[in-house]
Protein backbone atom coordinates (compact mmCIF):
# COMPACT_ATOMS: atom_id res chain seq x y z
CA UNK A 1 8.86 1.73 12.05
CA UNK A 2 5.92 0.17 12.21
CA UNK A 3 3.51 2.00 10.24
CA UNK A 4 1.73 0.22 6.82
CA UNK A 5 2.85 1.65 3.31
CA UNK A 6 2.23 5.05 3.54
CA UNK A 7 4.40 5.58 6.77
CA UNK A 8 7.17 3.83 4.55
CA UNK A 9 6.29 5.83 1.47
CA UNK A 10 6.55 9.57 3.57
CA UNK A 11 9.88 7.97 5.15
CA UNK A 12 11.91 6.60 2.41
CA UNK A 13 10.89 10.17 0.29
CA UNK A 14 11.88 11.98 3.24
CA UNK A 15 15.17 11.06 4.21
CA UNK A 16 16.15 11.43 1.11
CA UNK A 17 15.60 15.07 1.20
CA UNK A 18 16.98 15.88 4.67
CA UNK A 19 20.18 17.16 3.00
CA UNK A 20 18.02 19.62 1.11
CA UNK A 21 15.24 20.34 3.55
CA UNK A 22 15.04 20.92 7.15
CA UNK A 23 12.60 18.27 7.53
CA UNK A 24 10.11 18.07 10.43
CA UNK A 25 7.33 14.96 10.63
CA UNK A 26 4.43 15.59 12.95
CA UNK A 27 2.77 12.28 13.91
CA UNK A 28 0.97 11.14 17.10
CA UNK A 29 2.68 9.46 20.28
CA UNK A 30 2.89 6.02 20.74
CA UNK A 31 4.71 2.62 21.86
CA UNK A 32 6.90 4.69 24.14
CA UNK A 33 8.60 6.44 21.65
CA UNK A 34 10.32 10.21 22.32
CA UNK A 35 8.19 13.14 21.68
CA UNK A 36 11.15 14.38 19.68
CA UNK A 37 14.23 13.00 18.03
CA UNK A 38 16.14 12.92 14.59
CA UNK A 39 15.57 10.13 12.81
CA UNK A 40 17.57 9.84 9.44
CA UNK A 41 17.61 13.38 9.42
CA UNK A 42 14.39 13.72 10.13
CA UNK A 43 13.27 15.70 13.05
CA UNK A 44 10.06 13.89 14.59
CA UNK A 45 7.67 15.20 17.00
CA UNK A 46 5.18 12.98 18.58
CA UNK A 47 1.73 14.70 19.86
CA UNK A 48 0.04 12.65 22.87
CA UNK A 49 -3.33 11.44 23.16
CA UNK A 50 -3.43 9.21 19.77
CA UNK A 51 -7.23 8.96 19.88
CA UNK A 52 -7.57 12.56 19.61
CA UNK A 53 -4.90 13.29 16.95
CA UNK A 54 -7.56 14.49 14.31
CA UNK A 55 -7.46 17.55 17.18
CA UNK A 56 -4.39 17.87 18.58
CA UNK A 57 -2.41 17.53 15.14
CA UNK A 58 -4.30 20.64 13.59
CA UNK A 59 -3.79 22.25 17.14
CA UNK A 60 -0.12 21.64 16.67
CA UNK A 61 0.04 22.78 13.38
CA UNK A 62 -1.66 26.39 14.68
CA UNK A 63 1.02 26.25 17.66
CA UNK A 64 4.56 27.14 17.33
CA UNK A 65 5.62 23.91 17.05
CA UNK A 66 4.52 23.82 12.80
CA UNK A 67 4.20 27.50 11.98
CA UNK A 68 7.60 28.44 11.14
CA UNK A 69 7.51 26.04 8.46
CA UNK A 70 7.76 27.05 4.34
CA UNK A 71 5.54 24.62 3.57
CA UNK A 72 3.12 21.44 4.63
CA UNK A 73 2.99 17.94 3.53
CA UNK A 74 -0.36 16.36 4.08
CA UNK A 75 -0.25 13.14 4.51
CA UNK A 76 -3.83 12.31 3.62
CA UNK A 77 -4.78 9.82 5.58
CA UNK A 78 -7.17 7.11 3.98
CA UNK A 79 -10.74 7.68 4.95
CA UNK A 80 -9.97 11.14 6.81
CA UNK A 81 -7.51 13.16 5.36
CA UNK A 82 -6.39 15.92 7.27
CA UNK A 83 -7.89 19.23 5.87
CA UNK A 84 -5.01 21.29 5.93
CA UNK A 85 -6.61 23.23 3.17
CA UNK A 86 -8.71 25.09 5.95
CA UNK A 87 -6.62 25.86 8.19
CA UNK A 88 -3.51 26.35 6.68
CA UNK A 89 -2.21 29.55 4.56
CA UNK A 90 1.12 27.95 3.60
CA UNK A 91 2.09 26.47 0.64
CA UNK A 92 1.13 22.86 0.82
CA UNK A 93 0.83 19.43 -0.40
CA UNK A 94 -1.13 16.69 0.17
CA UNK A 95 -0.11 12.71 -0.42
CA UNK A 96 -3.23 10.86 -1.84
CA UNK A 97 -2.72 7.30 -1.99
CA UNK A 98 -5.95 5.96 -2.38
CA UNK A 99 -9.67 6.59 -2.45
CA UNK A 100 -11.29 4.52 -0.26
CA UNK A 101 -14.84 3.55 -2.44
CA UNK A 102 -16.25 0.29 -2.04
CA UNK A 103 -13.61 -0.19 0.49
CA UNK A 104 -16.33 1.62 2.91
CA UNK A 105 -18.52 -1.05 2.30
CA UNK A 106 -16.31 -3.82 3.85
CA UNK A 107 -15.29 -1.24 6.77
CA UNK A 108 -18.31 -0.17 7.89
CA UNK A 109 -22.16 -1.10 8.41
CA UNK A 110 -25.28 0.44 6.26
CA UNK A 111 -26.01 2.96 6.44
CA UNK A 112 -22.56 4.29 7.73
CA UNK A 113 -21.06 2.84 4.51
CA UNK A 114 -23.32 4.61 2.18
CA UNK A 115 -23.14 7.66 3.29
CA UNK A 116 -19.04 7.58 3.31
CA UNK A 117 -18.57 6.70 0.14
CA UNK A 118 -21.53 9.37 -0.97
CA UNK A 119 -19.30 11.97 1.09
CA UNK A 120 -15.80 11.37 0.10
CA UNK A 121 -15.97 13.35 -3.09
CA UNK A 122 -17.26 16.50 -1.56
CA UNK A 123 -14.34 15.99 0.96
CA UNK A 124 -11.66 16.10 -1.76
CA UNK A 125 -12.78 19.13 -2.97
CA UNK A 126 -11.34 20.72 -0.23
CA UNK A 127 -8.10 19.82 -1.93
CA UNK A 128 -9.28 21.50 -5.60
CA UNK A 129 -6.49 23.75 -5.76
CA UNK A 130 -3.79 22.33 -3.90
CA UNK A 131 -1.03 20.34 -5.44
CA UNK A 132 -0.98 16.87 -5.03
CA UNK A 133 1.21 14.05 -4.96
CA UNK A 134 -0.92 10.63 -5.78
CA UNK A 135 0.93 6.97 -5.68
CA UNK A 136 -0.72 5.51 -8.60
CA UNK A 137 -2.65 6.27 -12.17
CA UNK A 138 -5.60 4.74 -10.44
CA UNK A 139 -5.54 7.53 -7.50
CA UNK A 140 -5.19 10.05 -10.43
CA UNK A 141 -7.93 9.17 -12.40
CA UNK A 142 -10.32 8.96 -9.25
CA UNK A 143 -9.65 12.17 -8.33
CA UNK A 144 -10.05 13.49 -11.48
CA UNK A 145 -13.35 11.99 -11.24
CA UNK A 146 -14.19 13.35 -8.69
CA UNK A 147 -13.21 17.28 -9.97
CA UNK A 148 -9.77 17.65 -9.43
CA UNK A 149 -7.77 19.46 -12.40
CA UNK A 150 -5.33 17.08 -13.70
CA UNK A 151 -2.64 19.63 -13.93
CA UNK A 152 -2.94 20.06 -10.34
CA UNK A 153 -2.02 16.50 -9.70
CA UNK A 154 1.62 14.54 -9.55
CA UNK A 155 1.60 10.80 -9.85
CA UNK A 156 4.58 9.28 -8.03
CA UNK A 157 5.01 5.37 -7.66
CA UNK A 158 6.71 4.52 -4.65
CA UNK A 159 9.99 2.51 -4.80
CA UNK A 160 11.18 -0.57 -2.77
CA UNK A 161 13.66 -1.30 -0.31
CA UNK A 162 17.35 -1.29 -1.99
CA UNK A 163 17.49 -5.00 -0.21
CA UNK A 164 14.99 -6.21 -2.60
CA UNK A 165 16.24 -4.73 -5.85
CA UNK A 166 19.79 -5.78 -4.84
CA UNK A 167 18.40 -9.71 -3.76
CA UNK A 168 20.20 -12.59 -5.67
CA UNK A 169 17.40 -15.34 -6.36
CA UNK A 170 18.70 -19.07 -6.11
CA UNK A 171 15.52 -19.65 -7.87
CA UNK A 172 14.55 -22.15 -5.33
CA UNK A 173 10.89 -23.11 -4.98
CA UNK A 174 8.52 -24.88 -2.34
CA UNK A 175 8.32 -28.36 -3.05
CA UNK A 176 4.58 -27.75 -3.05
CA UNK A 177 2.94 -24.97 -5.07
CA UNK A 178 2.77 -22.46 -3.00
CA UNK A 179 0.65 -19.25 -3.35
CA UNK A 180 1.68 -16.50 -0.53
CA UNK A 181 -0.45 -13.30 0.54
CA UNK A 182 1.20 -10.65 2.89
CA UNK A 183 -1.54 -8.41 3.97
CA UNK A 184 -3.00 -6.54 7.03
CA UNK A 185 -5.91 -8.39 8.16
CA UNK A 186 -8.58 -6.34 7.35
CA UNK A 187 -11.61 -7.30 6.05
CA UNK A 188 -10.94 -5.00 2.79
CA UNK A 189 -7.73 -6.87 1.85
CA UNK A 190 -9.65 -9.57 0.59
CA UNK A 191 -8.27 -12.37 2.82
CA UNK A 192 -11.66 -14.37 2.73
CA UNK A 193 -11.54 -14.14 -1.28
CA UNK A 194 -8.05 -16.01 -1.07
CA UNK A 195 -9.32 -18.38 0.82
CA UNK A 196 -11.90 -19.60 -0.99
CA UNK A 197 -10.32 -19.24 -4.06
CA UNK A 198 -8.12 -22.12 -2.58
CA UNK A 199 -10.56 -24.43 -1.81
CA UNK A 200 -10.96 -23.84 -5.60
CA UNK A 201 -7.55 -24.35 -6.51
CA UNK A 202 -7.06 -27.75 -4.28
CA UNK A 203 -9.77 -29.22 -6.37
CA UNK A 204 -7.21 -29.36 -8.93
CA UNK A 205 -3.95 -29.63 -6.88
CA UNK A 206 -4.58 -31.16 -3.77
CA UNK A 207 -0.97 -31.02 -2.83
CA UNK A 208 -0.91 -27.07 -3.11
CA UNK A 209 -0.69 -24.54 0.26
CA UNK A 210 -1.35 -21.11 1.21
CA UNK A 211 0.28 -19.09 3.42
CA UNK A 212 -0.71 -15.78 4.92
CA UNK A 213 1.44 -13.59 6.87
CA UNK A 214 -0.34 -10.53 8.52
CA UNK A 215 -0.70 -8.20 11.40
CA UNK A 216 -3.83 -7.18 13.40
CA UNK A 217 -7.25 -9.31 14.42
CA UNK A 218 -7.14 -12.84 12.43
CA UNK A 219 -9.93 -14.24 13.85
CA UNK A 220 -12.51 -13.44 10.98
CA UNK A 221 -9.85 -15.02 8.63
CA UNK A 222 -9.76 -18.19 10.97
CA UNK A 223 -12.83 -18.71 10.86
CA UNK A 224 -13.29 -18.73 7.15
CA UNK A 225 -10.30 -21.08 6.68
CA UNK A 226 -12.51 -22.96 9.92
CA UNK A 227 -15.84 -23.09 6.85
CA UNK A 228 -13.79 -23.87 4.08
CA UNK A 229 -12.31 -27.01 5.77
CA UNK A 230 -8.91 -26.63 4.47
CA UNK A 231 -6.79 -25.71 7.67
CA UNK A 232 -4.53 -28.03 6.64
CA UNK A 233 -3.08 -26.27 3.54
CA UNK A 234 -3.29 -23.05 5.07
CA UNK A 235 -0.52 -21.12 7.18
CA UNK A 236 -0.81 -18.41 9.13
CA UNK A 237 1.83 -16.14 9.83
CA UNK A 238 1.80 -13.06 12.63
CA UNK A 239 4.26 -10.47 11.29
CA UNK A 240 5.29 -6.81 12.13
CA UNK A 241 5.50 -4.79 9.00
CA UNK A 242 9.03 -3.56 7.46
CA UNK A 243 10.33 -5.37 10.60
CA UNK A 244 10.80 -8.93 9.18
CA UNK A 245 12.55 -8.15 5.28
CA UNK A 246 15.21 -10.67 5.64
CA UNK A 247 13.19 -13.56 6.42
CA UNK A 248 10.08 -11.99 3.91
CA UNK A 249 12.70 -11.89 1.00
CA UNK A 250 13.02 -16.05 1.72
CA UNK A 251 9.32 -16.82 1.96
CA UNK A 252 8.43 -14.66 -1.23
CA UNK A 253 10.89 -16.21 -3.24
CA UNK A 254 10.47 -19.54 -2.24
CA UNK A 255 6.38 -19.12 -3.38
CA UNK A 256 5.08 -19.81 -6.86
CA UNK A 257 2.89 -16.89 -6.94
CA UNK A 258 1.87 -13.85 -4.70
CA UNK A 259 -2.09 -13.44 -4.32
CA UNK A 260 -2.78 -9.87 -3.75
CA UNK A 261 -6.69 -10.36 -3.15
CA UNK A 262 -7.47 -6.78 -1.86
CA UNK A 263 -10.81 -4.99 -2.61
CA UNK A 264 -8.07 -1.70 -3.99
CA UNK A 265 -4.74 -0.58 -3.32
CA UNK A 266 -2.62 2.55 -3.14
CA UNK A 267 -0.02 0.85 -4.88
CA UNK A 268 0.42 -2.58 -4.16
CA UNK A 269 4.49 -2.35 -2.46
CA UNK A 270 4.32 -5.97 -1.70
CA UNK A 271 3.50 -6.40 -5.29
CA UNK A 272 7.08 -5.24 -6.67
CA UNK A 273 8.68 -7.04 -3.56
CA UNK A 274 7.76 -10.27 -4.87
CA UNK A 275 8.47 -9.61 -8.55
CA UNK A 276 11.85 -8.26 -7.05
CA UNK A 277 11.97 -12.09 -5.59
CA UNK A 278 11.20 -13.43 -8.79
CA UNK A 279 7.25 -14.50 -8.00
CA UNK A 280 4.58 -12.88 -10.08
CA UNK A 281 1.31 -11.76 -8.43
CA UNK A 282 -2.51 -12.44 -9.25
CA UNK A 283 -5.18 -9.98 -7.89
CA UNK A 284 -7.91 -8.47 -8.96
CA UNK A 285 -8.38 -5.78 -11.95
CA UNK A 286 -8.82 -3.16 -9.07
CA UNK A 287 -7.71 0.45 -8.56
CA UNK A 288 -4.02 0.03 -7.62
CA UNK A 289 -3.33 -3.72 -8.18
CA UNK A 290 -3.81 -2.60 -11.90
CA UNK A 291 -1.01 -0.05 -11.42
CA UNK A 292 1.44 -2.48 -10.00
CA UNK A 293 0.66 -5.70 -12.00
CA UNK A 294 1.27 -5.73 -15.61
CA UNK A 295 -1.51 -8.31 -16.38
CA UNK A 296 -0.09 -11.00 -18.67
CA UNK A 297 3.81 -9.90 -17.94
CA UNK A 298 4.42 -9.75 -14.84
CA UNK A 299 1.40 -11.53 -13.38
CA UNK A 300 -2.35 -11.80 -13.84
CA UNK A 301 -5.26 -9.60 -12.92
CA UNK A 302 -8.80 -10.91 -12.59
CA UNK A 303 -12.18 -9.65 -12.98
CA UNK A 304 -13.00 -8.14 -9.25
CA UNK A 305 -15.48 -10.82 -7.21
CA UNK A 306 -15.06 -13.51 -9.76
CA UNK A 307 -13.59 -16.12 -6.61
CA UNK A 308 -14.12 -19.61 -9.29
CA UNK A 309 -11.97 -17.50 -12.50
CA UNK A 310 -9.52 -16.34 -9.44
CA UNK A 311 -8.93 -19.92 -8.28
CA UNK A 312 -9.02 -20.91 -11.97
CA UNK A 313 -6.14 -18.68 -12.64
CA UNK A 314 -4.12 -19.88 -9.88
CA UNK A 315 -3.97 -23.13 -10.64
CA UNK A 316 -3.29 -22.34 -14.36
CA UNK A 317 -0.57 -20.83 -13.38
CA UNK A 318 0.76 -23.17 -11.09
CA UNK A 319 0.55 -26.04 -13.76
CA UNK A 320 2.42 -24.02 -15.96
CA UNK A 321 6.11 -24.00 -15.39
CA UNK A 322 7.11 -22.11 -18.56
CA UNK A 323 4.85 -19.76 -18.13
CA UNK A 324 6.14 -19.34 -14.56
CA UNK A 325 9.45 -18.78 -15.57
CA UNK A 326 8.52 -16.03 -18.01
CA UNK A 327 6.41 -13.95 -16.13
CA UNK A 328 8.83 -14.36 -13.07
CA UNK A 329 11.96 -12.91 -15.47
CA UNK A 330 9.76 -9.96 -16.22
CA UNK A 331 8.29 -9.19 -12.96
CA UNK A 332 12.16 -8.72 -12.11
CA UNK A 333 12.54 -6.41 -14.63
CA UNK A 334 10.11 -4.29 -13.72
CA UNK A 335 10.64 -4.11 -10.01
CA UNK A 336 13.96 -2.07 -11.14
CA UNK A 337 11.90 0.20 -12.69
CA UNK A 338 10.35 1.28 -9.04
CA UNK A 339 13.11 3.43 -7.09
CA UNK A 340 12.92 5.17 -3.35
CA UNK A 341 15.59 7.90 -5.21
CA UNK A 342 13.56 8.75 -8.33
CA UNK A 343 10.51 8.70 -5.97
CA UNK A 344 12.45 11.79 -4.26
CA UNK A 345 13.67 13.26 -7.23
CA UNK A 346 9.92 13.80 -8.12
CA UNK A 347 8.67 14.88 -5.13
CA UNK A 348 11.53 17.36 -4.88
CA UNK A 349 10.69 19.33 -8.30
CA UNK A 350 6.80 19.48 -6.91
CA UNK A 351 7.83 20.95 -3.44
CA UNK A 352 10.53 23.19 -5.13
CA UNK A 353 7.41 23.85 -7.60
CA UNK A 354 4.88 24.69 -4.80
CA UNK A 355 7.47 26.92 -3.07
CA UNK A 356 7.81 28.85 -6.35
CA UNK A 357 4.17 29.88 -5.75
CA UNK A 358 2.78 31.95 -3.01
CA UNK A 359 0.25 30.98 -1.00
């Protein structure tokens, strides 16, 4: 699987209630996979033509292929959720991970940006009386704001792999202080704010790195590593998601701290990897990121666009061995607290509880 967090998040729930369910995952063609097969008791069907899938999905859902089902899982994409609330007189509910905001303003050019994030409320109210499943307190509250009944809403946290919850730390750090960000690279994840945070940071440890491990186009983060002058300390990293946990297990335990510099988050997944590793995280006080981080226990969250207090923070931190140690014991502790089977114990009482009702 390749897919970023909300793939994993639909996939971990999912198999876990194939033994309950029959379980069928509509999702677009690609990378020359089978247009159907079980997968962890999952039965997947792949529609073709990707680039149209905002059409041929809803097609398929009005085709034979969906229509037998009990009930529909909408899983909202981010930006352009799916709908289903229009054309679909099933029971259903829809997975909400995040609202996308300001995040349209890193995206997309004015006036494109304005009017998206203008928009997106009026889009969610097509989900007004629908149940829904949201990852975080953050997603709650924003859709709340924006009209949503609160009874109508579930929050879930997602879990982590068993891997990292079941990882025995040596407790072996870089030589160097080392500050790590895993991240799509996407202008919205905030790359370019960990970057120059850095250059803040080597002012006051000169022997310090930073090393980002990614997937998609890194040039704009090249070239701000390029205008910062501080190639040197930085590492880049090309890396699959889900497909490199071994060898991501190492690197985040090895690191001092784990920079999480996005604009918001669903969640923040990588978050509770890390403080499964024992590494706390930084980031900013940001929808999400303020879900995941317990500021002051498990790591530290900063004011959003404040890049001097971020840098300020990290080295702080990284001076601070005690403080390290503390913050690193309960970041552990609380990535037990995040579980792929009480994830699907929840989301089981909410179908069982949407079933119960006929629509």
């Amino acid at each position: 699987m390749q897919g970023g967090g909300a793939s994993l998040y639909v996939h971990e729930i999912f198999k876990r209630l194939a033994w309950k369910y029959d379980v069928t995952i509509v999702s677009t063609a690609g990378a020359k996979l089978p247009v159907r097969e079980r997968v962890d008791g999952i039965n997947m069907v792949r529609i073709p033509f990707s680039r149209l899938c905002r059409l041929t999905i809803p097609i398929a859902w009005l085709s034979r292929i969906t229509s037998r089902a009990d009930i529909v899982i909408d899983n909202a994409d981010v930006a352009a959720p799916w709908l289903t609330p229009i054309y679909v007189r099933k029971p259903s509910i829809a997975i909400i991970y995040q609202i996308v905001g300001t995040i349209f303003q890193y995206e997309l050019k004015r006036p494109l940006s304005d009017i998206a994030q203008k928009a997106e409320p009026w889009i969610y109210k097509v989900y007004g009386t629908k149940k829904i499943v949201a990852c975080s307190p953050s997603t709650k509250d924003d859709l709340m704001r924006f009209g949503i009944p609160s009874q109508n809403i579930s929050t879930i946290r997602p879990g982590i792999d068993e891997s990292f919850l079941s990882y025995q730390t040596r407790g072996k750090k870089f030589s160097n202080p080392t500050v790590v960000c895993i991240s799509r690279f996407k202008r919205y994840k905030g790359l370019q704010f960990a970057v120059r945070a850095m250059s803040h940071v080597l002012s006051k440890i000169p022997t310090a790195n930073l090393i980002i491990a990614g997937n998609g186009d890194d040039s704009e983060i090249k070239r701000e590593i390029s205008k910062a002058e501080i190639g040197s300390s930085v590492s880049l990293m090309r890396r699959s998601p889900h497909l490199w946990n071994l060898e991501k297990k190492s690197l985040l335990e090895s690191a001092h701290i784990m920079l999480v510099p996005s604009v918001r988050e669903g969640y923040g997944i990588v978050v509770i990897e890390a403080n499964a590793c024992g590494t706390p995280a930084i980031g900013w006080k940001v929808p999400g990121l303020q879900d995941s981080i317990v500021d002051g226990e498990t790591g530290i969250l900063v004011p959003f666009d404040n890049v001097e207090l971020l840098g300020e923070q990290i080295s702080n931190l990284l001076q601070d061995n005690d403080r390290l140690e503390k913050m690193a014991d309960s970041a552990k502790k609380w990535s037990r607290t995040h579980s792929w089977d009480k994830a699907a114990k929840e989301f089981e009482q909410v179908i069982d509880s949407a079933l119960s009702i006929k629509g």
